[in-house]
N, C-alpha and C. Protein backbone atom coordinates (compact mmCIF):
# COMPACT_ATOMS: atom_id res chain seq x y z
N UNK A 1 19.12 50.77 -63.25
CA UNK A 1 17.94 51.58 -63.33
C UNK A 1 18.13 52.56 -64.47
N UNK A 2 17.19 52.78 -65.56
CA UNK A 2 17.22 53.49 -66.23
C UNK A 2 16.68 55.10 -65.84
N UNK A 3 17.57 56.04 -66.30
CA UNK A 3 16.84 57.10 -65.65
C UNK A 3 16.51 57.87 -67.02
N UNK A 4 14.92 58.71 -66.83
CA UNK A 4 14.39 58.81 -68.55
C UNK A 4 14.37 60.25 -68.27
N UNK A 5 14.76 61.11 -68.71
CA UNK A 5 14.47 62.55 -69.02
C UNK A 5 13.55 63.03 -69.84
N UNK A 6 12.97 64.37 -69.47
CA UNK A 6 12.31 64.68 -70.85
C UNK A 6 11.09 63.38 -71.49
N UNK A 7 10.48 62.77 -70.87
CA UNK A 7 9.15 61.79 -70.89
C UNK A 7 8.20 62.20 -69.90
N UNK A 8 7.10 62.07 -70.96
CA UNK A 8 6.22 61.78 -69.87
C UNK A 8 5.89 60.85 -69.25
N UNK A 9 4.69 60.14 -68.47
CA UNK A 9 4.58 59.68 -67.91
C UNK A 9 3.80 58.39 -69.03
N UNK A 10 3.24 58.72 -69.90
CA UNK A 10 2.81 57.73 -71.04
C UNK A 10 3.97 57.44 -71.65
N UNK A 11 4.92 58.20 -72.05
CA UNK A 11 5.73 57.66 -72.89
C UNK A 11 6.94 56.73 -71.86
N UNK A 12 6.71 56.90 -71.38
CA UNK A 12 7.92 55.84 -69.82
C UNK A 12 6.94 54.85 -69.86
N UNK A 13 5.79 54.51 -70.00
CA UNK A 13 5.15 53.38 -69.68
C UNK A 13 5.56 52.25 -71.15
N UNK A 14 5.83 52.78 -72.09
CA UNK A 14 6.43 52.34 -73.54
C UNK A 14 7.69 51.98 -73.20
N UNK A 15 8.49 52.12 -72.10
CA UNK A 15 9.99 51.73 -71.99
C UNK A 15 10.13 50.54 -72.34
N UNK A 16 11.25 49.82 -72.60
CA UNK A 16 10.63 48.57 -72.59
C UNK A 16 10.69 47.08 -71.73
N UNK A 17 9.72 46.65 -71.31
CA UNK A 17 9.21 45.37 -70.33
C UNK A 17 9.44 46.58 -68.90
N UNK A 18 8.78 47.60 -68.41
CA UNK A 18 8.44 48.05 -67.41
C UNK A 18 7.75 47.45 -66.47
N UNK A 19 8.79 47.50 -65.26
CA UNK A 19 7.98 46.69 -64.42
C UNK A 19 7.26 47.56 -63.23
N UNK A 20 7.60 48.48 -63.05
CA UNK A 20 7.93 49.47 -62.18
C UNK A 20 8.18 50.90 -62.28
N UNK A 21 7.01 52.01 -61.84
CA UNK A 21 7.85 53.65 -62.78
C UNK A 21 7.44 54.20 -60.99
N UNK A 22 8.99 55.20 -60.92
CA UNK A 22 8.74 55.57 -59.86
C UNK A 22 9.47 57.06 -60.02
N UNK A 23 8.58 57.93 -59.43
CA UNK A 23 8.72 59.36 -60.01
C UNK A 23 9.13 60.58 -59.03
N UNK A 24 10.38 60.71 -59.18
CA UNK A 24 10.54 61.83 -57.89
C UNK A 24 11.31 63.63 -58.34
N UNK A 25 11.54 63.83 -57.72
CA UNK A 25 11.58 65.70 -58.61
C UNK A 25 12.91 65.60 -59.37
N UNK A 26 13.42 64.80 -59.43
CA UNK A 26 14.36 64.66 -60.45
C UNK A 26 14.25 63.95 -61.77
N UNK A 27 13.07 63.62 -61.79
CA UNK A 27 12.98 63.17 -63.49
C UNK A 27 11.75 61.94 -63.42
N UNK A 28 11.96 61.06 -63.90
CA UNK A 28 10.94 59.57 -63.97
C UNK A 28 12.30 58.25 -64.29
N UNK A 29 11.71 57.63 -63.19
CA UNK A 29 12.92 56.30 -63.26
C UNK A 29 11.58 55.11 -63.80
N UNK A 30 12.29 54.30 -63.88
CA UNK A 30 11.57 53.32 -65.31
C UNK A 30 12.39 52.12 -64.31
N UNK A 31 12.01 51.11 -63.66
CA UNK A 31 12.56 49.91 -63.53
C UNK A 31 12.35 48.90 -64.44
N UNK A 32 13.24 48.02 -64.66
CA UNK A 32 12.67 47.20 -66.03
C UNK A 32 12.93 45.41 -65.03
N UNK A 33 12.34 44.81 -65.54
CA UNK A 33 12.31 43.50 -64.65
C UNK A 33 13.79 42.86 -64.18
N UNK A 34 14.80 43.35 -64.72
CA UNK A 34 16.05 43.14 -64.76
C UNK A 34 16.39 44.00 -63.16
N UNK A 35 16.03 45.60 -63.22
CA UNK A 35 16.54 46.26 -61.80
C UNK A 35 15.71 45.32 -60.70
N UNK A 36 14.14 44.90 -61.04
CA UNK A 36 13.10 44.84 -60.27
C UNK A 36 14.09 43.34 -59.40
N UNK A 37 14.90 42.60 -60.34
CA UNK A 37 15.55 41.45 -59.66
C UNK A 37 16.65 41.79 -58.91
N UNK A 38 17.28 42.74 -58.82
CA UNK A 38 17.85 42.80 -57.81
C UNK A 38 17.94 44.34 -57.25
N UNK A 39 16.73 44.36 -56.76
CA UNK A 39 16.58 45.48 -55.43
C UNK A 39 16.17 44.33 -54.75
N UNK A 40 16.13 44.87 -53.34
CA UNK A 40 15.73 43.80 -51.96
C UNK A 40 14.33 44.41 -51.67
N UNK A 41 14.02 43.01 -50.67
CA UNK A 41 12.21 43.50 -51.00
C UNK A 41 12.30 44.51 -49.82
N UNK A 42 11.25 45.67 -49.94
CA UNK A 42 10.91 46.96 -48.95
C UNK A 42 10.07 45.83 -47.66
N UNK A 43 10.73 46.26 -46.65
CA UNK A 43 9.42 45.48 -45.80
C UNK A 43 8.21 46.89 -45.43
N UNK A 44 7.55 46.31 -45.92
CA UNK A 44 6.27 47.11 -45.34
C UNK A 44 5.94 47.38 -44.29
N UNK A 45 5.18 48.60 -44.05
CA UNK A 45 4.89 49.28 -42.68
C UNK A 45 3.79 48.50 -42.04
N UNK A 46 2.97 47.73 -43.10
CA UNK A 46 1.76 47.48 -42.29
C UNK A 46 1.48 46.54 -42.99
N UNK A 47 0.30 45.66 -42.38
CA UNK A 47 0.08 44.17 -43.33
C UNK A 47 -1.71 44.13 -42.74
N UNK A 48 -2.32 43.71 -43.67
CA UNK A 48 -3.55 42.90 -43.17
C UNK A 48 -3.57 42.35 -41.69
N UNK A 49 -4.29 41.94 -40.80
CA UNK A 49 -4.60 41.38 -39.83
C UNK A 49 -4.30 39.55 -40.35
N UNK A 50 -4.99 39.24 -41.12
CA UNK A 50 -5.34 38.15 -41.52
C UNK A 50 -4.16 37.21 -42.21
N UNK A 51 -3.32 38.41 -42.64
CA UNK A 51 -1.88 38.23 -43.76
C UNK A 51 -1.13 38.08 -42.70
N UNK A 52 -1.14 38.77 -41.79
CA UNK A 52 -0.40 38.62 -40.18
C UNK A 52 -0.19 36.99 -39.98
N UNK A 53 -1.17 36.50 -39.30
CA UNK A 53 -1.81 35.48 -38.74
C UNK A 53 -1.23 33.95 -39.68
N UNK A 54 -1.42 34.22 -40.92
CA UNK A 54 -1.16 33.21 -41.81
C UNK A 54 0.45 33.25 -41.85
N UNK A 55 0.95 34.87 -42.25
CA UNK A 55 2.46 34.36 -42.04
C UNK A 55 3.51 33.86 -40.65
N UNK A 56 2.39 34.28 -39.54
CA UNK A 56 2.94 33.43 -38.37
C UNK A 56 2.72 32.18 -38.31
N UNK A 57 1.43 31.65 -38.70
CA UNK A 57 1.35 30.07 -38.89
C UNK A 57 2.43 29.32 -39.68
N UNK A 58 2.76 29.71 -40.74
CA UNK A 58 3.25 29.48 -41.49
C UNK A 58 5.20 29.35 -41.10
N UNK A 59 5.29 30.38 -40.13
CA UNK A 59 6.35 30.35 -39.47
C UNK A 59 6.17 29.52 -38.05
N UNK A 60 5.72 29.00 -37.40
CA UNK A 60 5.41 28.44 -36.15
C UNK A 60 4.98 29.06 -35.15
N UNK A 61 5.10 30.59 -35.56
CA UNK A 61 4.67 30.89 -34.37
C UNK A 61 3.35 31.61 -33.84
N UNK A 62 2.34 31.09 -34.42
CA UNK A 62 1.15 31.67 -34.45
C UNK A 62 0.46 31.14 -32.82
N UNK A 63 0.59 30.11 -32.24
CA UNK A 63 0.07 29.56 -31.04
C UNK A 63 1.07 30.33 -29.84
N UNK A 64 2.46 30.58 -30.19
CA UNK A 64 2.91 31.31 -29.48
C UNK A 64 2.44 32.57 -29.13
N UNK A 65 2.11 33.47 -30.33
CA UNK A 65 1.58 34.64 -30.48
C UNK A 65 0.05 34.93 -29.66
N UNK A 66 -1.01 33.98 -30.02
CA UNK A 66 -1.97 33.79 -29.30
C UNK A 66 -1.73 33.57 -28.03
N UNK A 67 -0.72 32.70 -27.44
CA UNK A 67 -1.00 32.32 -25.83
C UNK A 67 -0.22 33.55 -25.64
N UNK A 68 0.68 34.45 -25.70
CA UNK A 68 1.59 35.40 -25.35
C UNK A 68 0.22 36.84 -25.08
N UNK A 69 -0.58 36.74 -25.60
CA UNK A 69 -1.97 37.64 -26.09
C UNK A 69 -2.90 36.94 -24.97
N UNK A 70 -3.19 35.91 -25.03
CA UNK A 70 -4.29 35.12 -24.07
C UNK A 70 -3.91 35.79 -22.77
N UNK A 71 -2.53 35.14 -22.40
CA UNK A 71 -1.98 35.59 -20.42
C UNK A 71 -1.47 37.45 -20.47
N UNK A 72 -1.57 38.30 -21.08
CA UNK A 72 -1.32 39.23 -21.15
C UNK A 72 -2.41 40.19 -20.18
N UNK A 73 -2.11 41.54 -19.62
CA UNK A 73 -2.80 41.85 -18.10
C UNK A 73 -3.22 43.01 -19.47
N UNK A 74 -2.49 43.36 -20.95
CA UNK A 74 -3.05 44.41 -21.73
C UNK A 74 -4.27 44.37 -21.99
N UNK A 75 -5.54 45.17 -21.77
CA UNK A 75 -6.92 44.55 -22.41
C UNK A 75 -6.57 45.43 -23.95
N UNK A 76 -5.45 46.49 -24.05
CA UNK A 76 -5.87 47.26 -24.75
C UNK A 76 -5.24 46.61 -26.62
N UNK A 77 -4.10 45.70 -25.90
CA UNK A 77 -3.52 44.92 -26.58
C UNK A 77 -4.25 43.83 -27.10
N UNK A 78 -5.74 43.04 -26.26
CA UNK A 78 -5.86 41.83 -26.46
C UNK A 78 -6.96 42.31 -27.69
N UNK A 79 -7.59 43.57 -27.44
CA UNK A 79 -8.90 44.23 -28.35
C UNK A 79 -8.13 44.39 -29.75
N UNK A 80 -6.39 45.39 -29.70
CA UNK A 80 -6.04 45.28 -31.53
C UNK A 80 -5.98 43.97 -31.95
N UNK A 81 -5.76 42.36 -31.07
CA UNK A 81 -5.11 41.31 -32.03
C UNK A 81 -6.21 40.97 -32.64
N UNK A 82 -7.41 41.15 -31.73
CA UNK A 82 -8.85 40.36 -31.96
C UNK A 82 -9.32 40.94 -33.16
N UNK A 83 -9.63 41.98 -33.02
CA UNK A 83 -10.79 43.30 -33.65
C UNK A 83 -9.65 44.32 -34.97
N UNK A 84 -8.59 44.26 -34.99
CA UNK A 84 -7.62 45.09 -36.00
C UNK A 84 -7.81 44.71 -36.52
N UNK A 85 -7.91 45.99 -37.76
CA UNK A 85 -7.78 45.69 -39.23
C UNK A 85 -6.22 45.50 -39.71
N UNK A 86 -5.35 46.05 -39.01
CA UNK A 86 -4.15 45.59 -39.96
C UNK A 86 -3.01 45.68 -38.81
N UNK A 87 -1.66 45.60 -38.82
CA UNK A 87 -0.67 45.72 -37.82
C UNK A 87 0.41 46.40 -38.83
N UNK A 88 0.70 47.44 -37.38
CA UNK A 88 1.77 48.19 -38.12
C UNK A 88 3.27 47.78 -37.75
N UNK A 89 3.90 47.89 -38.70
CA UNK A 89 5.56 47.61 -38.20
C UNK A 89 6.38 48.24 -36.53
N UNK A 90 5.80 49.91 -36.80
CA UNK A 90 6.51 50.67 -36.06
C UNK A 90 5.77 50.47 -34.84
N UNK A 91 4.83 49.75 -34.74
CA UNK A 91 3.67 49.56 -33.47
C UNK A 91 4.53 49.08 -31.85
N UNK A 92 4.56 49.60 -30.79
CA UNK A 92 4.75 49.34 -29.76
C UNK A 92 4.45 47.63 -29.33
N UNK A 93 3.22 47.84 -30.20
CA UNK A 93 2.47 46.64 -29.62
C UNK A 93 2.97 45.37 -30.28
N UNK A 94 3.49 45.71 -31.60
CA UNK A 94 4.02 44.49 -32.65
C UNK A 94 5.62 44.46 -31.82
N UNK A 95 6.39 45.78 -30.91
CA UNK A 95 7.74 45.64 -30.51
C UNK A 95 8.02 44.67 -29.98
N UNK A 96 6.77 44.98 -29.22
CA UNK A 96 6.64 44.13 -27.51
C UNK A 96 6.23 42.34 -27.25
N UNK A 97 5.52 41.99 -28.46
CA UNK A 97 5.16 40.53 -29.18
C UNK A 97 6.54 40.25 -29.61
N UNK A 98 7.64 40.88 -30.48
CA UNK A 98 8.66 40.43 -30.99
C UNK A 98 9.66 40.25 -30.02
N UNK A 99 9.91 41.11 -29.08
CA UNK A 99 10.57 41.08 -27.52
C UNK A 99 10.25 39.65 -26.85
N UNK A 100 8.68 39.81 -26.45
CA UNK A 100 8.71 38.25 -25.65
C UNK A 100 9.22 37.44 -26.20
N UNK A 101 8.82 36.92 -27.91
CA UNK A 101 9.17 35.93 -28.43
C UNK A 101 10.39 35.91 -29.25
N UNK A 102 11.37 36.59 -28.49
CA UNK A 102 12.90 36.53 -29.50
C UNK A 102 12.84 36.99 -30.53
N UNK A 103 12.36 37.76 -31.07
CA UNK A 103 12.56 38.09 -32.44
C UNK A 103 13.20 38.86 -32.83
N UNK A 104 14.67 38.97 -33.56
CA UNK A 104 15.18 40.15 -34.05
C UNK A 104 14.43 41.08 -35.14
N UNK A 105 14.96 42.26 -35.02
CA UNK A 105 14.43 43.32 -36.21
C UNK A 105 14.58 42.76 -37.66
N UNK A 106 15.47 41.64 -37.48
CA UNK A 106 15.41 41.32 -39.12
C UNK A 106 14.40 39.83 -39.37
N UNK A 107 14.13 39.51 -38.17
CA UNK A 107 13.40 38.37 -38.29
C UNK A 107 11.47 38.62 -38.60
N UNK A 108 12.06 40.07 -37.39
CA UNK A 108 10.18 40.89 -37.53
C UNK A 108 10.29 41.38 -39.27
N UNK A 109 11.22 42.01 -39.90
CA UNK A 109 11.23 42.16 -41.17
C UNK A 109 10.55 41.11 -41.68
N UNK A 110 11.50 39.53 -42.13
CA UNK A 110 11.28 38.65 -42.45
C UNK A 110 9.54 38.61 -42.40
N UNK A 111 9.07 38.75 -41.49
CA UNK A 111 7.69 38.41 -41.19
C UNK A 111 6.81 39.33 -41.89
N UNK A 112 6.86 40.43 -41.60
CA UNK A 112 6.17 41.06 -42.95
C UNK A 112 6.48 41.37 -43.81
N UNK A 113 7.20 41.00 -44.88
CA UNK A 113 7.56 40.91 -45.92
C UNK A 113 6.81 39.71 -45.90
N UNK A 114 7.18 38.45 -45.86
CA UNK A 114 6.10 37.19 -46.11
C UNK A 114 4.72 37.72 -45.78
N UNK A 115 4.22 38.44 -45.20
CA UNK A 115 2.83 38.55 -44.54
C UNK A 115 2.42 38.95 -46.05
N UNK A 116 2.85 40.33 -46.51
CA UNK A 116 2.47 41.02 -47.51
C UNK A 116 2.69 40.26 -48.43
N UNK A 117 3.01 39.23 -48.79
CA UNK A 117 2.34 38.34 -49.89
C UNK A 117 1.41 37.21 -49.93
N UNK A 118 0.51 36.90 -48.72
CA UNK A 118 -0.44 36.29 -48.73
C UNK A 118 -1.75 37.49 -49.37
């Protein structure tokens, strides 16, 4: 990671092949496609509804997910899968889906991280 002092925020965008400028009270960092390849991907807090759905299909377990939702006594649970706009990571409700269906914390990672690129 290059770290740029003394730039502004136009002149860091001139670095060169910037892929990435990320700015915190210590100066302006400049990623160049070279750092951008090896950081690990952030899993995101939250994903689309729809980005959800596709990256469980996509993993097998989307019919699981639905029947686990179908026999469930939650109404309050069955209204976010239907009607949500998006699912959050830290969600009780996303814990408790990953619980029934085995899922480790790195596997629920796995999942949105793929989600967030549909």
């Amino acid at each position: 990671m290059a770290i740029i002092d003394d730039l502004t925020y136009e002149q860091a965008l001139e670095y060169p092949e910037p892929k990435d400028i990320l700015v915190d009270e210590s100066g302006i960092y400049v990623l160049t496609e070279e750092d951008m390849s090896s950081q690990p991907n952030p899993v995101p807090q939250e994903v689309h509804a729809h980005q959800a759905r596709i990256a469980l299909l996509e993993a097998g377990l989307l019919d699981m997910v639905n029947d686990y939702i179908a026999q469930s006594n939650d109404a309050e649970l069955k209204i976010r899968w239907e009607y949500g706009g998006k699912l959050v990571r830290s969600s009780p409700y996303i814990a408790a889906v990953a619980v029934a269906l085995g899922l480790s914390d790195e596997q629920l990672d796995e999942l949105f991280i793929r989600a967030a690129q549909k």
